[in-house]
PDB file of N, CA and C in Angstrom:
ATOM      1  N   UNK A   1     -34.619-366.777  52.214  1.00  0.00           N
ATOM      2  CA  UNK A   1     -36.016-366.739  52.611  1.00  0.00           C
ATOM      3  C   UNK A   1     -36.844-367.451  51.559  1.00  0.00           C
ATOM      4  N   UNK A   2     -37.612-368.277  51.730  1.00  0.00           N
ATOM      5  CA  UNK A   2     -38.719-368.995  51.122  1.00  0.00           C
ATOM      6  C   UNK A   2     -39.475-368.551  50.685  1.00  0.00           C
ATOM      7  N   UNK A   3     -40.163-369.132  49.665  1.00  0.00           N
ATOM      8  CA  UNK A   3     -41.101-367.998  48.793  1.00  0.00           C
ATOM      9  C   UNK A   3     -42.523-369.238  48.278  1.00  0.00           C
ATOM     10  N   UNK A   4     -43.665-368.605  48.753  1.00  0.00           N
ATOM     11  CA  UNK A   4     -44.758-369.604  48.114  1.00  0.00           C
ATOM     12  C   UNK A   4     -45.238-369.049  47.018  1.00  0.00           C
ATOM     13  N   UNK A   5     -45.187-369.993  46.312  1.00  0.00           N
ATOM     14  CA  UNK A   5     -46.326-370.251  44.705  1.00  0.00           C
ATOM     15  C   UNK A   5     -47.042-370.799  44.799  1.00  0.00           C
ATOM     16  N   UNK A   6     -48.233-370.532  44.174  1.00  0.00           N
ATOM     17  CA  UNK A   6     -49.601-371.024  43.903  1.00  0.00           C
ATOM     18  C   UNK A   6     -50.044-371.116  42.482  1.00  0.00           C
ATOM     19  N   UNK A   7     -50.295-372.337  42.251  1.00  0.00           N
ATOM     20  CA  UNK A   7     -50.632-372.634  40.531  1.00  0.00           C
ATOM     21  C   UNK A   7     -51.721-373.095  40.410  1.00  0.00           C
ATOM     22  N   UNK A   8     -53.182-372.702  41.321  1.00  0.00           N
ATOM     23  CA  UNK A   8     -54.347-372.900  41.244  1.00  0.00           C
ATOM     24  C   UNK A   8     -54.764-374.552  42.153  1.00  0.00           C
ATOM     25  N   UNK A   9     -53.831-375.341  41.718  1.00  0.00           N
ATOM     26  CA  UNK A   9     -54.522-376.248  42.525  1.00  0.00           C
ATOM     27  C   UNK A   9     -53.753-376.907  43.780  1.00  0.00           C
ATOM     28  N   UNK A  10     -52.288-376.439  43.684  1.00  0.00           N
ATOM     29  CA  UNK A  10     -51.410-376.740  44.712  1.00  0.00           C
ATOM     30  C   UNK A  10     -50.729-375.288  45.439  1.00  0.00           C
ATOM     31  N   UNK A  11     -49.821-375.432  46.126  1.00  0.00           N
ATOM     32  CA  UNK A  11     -49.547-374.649  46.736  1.00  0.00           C
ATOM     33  C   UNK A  11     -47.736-375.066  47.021  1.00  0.00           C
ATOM     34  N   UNK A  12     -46.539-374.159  46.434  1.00  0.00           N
ATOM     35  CA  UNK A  12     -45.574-374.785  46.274  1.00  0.00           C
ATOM     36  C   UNK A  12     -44.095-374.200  47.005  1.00  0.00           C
ATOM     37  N   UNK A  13     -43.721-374.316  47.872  1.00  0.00           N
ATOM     38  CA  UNK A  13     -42.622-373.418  48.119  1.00  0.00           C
ATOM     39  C   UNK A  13     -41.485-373.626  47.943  1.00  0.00           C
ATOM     40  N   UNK A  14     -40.881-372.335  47.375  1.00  0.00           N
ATOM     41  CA  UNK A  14     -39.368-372.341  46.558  1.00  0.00           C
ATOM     42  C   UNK A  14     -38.079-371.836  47.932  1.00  0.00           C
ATOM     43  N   UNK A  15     -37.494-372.412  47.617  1.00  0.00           N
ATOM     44  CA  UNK A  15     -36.587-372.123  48.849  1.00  0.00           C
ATOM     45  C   UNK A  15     -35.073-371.723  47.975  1.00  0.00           C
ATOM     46  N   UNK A  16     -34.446-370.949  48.946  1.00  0.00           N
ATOM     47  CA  UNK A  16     -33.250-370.440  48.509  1.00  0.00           C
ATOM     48  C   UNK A  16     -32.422-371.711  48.655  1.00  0.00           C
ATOM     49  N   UNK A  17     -30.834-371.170  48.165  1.00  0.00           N
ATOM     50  CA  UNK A  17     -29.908-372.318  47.702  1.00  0.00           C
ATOM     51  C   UNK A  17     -29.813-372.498  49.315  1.00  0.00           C
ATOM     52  N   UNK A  18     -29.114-371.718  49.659  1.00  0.00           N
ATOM     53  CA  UNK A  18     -28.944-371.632  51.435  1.00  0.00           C
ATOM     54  C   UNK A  18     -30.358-372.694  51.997  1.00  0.00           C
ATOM     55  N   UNK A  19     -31.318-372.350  52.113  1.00  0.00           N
ATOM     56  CA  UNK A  19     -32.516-373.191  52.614  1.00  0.00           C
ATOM     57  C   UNK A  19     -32.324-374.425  52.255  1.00  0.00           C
ATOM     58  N   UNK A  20     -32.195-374.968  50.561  1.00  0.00           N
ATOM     59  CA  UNK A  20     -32.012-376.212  50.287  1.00  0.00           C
ATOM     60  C   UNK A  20     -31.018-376.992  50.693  1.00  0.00           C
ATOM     61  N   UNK A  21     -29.703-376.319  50.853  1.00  0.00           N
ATOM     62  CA  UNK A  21     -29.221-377.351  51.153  1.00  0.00           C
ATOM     63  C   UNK A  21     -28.423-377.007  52.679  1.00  0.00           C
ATOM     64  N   UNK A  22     -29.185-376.637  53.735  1.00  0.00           N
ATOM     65  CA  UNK A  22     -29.486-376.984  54.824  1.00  0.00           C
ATOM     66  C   UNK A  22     -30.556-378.279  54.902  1.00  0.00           C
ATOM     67  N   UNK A  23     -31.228-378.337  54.610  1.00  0.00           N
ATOM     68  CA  UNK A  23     -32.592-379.231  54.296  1.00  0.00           C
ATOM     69  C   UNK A  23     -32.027-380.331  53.774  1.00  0.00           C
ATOM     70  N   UNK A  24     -30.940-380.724  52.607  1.00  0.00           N
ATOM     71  CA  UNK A  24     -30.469-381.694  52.409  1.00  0.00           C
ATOM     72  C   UNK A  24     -29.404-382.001  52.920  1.00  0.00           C
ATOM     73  N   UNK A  25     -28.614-381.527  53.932  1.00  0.00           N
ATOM     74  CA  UNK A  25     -27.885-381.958  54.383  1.00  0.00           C
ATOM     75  C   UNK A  25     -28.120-383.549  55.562  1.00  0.00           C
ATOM     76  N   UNK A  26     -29.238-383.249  55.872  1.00  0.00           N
ATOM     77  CA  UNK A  26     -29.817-384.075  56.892  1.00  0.00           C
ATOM     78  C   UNK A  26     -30.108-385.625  55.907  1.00  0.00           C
ATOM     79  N   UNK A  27     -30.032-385.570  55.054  1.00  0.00           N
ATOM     80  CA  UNK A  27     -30.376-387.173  53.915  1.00  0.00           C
ATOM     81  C   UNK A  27     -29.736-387.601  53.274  1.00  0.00           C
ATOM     82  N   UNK A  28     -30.096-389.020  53.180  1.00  0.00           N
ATOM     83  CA  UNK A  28     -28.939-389.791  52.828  1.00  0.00           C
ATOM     84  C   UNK A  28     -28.573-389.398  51.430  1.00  0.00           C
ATOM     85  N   UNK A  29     -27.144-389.975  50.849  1.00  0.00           N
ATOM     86  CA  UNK A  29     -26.141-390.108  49.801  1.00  0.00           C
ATOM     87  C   UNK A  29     -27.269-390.213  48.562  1.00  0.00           C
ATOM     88  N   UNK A  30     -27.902-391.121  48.639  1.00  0.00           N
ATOM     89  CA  UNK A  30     -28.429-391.451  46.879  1.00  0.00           C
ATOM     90  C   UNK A  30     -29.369-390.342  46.913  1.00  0.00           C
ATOM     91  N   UNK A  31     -29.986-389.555  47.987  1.00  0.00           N
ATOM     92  CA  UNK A  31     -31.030-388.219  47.948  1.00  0.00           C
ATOM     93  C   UNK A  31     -30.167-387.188  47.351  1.00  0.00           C
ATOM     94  N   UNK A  32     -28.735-386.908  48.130  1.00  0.00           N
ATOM     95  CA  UNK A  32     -28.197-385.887  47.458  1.00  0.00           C
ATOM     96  C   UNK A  32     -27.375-385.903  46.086  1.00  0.00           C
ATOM     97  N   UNK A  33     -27.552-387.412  45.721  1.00  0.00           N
ATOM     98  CA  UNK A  33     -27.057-387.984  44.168  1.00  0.00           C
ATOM     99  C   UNK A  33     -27.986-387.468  43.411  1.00  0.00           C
ATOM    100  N   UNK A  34     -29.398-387.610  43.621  1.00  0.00           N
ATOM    101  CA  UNK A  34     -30.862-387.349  43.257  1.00  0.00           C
ATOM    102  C   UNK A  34     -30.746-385.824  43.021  1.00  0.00           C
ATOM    103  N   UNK A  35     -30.262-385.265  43.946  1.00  0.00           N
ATOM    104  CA  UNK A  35     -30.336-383.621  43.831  1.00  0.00           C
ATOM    105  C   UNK A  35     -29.767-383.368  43.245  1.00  0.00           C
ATOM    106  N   UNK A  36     -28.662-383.401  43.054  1.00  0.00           N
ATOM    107  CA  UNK A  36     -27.596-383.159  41.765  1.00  0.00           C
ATOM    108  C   UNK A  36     -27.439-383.361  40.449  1.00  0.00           C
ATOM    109  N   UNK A  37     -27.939-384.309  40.380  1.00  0.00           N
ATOM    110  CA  UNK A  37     -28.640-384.879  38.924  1.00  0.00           C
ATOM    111  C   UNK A  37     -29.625-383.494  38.620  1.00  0.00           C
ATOM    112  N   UNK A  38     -30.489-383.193  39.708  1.00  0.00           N
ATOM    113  CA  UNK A  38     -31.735-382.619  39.165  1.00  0.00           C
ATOM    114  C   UNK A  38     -30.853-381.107  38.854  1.00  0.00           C
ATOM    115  N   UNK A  39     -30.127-380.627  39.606  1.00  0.00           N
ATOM    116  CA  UNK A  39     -29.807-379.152  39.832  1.00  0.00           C
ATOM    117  C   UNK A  39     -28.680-379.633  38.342  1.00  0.00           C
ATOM    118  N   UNK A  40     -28.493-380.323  37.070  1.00  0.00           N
ATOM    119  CA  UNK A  40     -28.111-380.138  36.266  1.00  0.00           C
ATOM    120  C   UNK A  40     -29.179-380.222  34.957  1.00  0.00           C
ATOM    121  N   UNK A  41     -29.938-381.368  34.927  1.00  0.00           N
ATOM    122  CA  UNK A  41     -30.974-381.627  34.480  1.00  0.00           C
ATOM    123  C   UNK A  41     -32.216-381.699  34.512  1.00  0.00           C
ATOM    124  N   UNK A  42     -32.698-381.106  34.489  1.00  0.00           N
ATOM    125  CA  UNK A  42     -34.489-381.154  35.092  1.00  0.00           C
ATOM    126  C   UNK A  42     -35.507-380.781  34.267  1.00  0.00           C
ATOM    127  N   UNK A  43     -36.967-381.447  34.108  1.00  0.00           N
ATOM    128  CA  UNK A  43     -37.117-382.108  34.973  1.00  0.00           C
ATOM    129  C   UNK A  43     -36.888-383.768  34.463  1.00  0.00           C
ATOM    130  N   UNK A  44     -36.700-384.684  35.009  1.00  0.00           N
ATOM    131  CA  UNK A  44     -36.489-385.769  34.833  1.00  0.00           C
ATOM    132  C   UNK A  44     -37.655-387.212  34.912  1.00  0.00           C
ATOM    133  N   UNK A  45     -37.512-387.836  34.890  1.00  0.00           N
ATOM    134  CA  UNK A  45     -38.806-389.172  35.308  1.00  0.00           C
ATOM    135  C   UNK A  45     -37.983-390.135  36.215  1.00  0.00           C
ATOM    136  N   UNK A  46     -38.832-390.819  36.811  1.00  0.00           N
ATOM    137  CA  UNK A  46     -37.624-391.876  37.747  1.00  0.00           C
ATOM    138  C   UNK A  46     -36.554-392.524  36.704  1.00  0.00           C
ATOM    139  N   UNK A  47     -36.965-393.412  35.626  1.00  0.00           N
ATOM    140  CA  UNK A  47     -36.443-394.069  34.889  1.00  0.00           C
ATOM    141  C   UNK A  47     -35.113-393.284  34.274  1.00  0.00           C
ATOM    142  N   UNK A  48     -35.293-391.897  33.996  1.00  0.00           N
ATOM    143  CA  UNK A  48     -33.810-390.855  33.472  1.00  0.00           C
ATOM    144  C   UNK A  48     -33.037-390.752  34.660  1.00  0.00           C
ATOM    145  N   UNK A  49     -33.501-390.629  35.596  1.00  0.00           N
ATOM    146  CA  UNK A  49     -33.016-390.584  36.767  1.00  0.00           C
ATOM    147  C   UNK A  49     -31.804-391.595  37.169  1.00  0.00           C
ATOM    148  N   UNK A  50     -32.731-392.885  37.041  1.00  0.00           N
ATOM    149  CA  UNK A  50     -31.863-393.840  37.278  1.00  0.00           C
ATOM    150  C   UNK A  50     -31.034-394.152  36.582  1.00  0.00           C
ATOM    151  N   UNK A  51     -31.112-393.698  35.094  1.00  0.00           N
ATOM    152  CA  UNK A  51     -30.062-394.137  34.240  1.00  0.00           C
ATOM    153  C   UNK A  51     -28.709-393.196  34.579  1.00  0.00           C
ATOM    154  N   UNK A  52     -29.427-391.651  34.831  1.00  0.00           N
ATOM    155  CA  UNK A  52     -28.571-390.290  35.121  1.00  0.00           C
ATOM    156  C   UNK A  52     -27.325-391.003  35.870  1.00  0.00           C
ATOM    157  N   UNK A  53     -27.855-391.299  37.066  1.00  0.00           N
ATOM    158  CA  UNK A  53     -27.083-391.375  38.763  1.00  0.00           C
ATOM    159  C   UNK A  53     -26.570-393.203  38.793  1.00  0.00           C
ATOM    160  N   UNK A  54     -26.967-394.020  37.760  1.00  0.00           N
ATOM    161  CA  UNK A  54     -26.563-395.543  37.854  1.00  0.00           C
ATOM    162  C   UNK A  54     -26.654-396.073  39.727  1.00  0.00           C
ATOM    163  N   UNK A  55     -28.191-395.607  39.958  1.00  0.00           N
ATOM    164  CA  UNK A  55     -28.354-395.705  41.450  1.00  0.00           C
ATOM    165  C   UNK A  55     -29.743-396.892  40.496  1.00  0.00           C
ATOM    166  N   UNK A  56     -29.619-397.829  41.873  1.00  0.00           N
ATOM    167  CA  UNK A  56     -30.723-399.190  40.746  1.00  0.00           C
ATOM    168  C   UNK A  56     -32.570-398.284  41.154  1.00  0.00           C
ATOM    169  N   UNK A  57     -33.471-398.535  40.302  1.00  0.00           N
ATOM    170  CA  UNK A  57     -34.562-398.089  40.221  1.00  0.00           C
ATOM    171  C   UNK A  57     -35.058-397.949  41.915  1.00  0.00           C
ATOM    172  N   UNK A  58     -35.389-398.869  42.607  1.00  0.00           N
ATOM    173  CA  UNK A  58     -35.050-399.103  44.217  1.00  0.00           C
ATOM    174  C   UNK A  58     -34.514-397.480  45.106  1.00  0.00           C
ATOM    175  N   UNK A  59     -33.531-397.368  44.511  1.00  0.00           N
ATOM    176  CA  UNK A  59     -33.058-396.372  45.507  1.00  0.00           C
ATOM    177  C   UNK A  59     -33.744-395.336  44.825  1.00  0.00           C
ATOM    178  N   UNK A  60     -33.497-394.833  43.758  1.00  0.00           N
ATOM    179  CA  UNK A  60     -33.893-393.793  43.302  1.00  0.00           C
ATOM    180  C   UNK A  60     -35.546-393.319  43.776  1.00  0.00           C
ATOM    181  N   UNK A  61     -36.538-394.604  44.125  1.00  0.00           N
ATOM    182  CA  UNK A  61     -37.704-394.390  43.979  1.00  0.00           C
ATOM    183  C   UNK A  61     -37.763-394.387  45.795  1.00  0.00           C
ATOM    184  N   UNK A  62     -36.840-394.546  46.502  1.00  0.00           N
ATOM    185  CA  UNK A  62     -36.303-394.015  47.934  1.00  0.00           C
ATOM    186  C   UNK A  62     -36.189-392.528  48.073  1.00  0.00           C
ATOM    187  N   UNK A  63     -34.828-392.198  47.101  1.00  0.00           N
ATOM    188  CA  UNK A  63     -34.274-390.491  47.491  1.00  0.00           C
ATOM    189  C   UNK A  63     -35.566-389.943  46.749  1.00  0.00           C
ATOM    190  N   UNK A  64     -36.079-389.856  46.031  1.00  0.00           N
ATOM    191  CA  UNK A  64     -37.541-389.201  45.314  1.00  0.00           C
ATOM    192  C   UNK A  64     -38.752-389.232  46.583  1.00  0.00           C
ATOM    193  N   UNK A  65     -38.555-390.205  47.548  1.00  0.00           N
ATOM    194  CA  UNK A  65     -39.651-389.927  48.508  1.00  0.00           C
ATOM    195  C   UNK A  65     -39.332-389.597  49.676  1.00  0.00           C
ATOM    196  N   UNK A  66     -37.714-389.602  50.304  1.00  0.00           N
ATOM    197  CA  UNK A  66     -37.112-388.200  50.616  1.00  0.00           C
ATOM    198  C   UNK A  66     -37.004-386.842  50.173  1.00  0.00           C
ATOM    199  N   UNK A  67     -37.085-386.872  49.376  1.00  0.00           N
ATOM    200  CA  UNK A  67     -36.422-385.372  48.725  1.00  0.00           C
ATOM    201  C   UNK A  67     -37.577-384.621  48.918  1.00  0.00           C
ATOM    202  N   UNK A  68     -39.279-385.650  48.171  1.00  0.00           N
ATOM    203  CA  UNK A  68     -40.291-384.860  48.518  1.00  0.00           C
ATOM    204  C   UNK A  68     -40.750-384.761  50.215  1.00  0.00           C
ATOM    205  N   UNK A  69     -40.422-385.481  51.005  1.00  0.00           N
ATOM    206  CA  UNK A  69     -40.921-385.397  52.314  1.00  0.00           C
ATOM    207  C   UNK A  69     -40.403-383.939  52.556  1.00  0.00           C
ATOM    208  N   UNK A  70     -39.237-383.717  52.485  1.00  0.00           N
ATOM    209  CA  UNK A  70     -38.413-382.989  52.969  1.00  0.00           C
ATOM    210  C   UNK A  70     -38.433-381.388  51.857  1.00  0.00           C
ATOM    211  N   UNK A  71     -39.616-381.401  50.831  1.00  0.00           N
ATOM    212  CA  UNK A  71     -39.961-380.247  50.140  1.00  0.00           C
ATOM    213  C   UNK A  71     -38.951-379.757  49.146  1.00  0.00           C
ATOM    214  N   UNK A  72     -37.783-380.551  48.858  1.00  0.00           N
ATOM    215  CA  UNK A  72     -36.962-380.141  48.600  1.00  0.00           C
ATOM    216  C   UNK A  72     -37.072-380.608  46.757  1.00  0.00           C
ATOM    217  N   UNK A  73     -37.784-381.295  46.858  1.00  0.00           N
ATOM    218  CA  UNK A  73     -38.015-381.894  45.155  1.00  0.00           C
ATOM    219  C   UNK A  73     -39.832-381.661  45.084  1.00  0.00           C
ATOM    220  N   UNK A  74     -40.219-381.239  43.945  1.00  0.00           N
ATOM    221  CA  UNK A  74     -41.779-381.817  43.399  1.00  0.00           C
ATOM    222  C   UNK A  74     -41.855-382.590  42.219  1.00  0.00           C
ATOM    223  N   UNK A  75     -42.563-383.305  41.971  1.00  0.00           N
ATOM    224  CA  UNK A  75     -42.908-383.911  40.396  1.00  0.00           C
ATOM    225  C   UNK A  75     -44.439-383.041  40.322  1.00  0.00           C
ATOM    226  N   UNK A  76     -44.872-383.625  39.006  1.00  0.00           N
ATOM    227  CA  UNK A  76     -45.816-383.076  37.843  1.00  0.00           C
ATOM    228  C   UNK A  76     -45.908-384.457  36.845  1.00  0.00           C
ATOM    229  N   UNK A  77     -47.004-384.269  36.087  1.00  0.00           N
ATOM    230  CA  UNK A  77     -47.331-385.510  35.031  1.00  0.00           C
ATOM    231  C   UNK A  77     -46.397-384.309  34.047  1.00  0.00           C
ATOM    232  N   UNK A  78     -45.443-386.093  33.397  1.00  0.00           N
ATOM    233  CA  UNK A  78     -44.731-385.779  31.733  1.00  0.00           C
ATOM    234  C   UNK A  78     -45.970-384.880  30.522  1.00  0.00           C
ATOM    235  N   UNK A  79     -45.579-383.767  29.986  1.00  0.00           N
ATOM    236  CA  UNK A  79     -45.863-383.146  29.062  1.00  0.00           C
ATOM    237  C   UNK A  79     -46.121-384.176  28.101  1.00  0.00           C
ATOM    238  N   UNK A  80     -44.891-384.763  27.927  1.00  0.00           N
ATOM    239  CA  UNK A  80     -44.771-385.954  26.858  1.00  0.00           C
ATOM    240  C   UNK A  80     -45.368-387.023  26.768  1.00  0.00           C
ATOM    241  N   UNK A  81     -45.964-387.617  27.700  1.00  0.00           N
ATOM    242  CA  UNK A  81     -46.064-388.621  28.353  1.00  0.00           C
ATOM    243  C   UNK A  81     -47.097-388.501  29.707  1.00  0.00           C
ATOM    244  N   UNK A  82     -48.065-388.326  29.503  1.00  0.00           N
ATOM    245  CA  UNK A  82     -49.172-388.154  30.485  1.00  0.00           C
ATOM    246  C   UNK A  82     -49.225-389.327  31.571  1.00  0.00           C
ATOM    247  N   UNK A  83     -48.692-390.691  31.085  1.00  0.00           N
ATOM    248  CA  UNK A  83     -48.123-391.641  32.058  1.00  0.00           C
ATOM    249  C   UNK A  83     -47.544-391.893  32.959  1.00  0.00           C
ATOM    250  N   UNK A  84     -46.210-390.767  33.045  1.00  0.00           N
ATOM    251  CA  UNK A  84     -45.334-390.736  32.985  1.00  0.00           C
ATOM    252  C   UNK A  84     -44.771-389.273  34.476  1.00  0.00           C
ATOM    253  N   UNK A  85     -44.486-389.029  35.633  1.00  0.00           N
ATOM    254  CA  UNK A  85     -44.304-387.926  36.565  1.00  0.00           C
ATOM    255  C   UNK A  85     -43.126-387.436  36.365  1.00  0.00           C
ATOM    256  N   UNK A  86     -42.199-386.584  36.113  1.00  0.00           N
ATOM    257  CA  UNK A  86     -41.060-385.748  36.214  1.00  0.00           C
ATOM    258  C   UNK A  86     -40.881-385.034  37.544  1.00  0.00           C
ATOM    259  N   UNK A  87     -39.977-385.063  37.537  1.00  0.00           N
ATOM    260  CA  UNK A  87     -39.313-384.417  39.217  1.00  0.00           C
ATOM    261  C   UNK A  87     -38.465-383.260  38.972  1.00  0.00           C
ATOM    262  N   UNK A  88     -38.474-382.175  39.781  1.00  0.00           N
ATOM    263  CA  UNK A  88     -37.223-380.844  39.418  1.00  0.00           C
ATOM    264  C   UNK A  88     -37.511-380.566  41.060  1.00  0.00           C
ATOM    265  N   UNK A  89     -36.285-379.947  41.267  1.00  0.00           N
ATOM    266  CA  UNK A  89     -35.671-379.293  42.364  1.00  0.00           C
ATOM    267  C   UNK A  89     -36.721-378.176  42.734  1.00  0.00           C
ATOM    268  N   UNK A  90     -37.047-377.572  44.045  1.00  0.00           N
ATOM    269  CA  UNK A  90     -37.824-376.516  44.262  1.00  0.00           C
ATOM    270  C   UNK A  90     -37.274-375.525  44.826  1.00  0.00           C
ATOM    271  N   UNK A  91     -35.834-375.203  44.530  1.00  0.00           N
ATOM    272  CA  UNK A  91     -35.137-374.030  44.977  1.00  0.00           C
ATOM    273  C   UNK A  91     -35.124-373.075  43.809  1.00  0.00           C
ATOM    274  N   UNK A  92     -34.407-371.882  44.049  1.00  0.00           N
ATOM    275  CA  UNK A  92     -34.657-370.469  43.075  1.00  0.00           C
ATOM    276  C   UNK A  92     -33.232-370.859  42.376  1.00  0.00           C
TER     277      UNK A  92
END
């Protein structure tokens, strides 16, 4: 069962492992390369990403706009790096 968070200016829902990857089953290969990467490391920037998964910048900046269509990923601006968006998985 799904669970919403609220962090004042968005509104975010966390989904169980079961939920997620029903949800990713439906997308392509470099999305669920993308997920896996994240469900070890997170959160990441496109650029770690791409180095992570050796998927070329191109795809990666593909499965990142799957993953979010499909709720299954969010980004945030880098702590480090205010330039800079990080991505993590939105399951529990």
């Amino acid at each position: 069962m799904s669970t919403t968070v609220e962090d004042g200016s968005r509104t975010e829902v966390v989904l169980t492992d079961a939920e997620f990857r029903e949800r990713l089953r439906e997308l392509p290969p470099s999305a669920k390369l993308i997920a896996k990467v994240l469900e070890t490391d997170q959160p990441l920037s496109q650029g770690e990403l791409a180095e992570e998964s050796l998927l070329p910048d191109r795809t990666v900046r593909y499965a990142l706009n799957r993953l979010e269509e499909a709720d299954l990923v969010s980004s945030r601006y880098s702590f480090r790096d205010a330039r800079k968006q990080v991505y993590y998985r939105t399951s529990e």
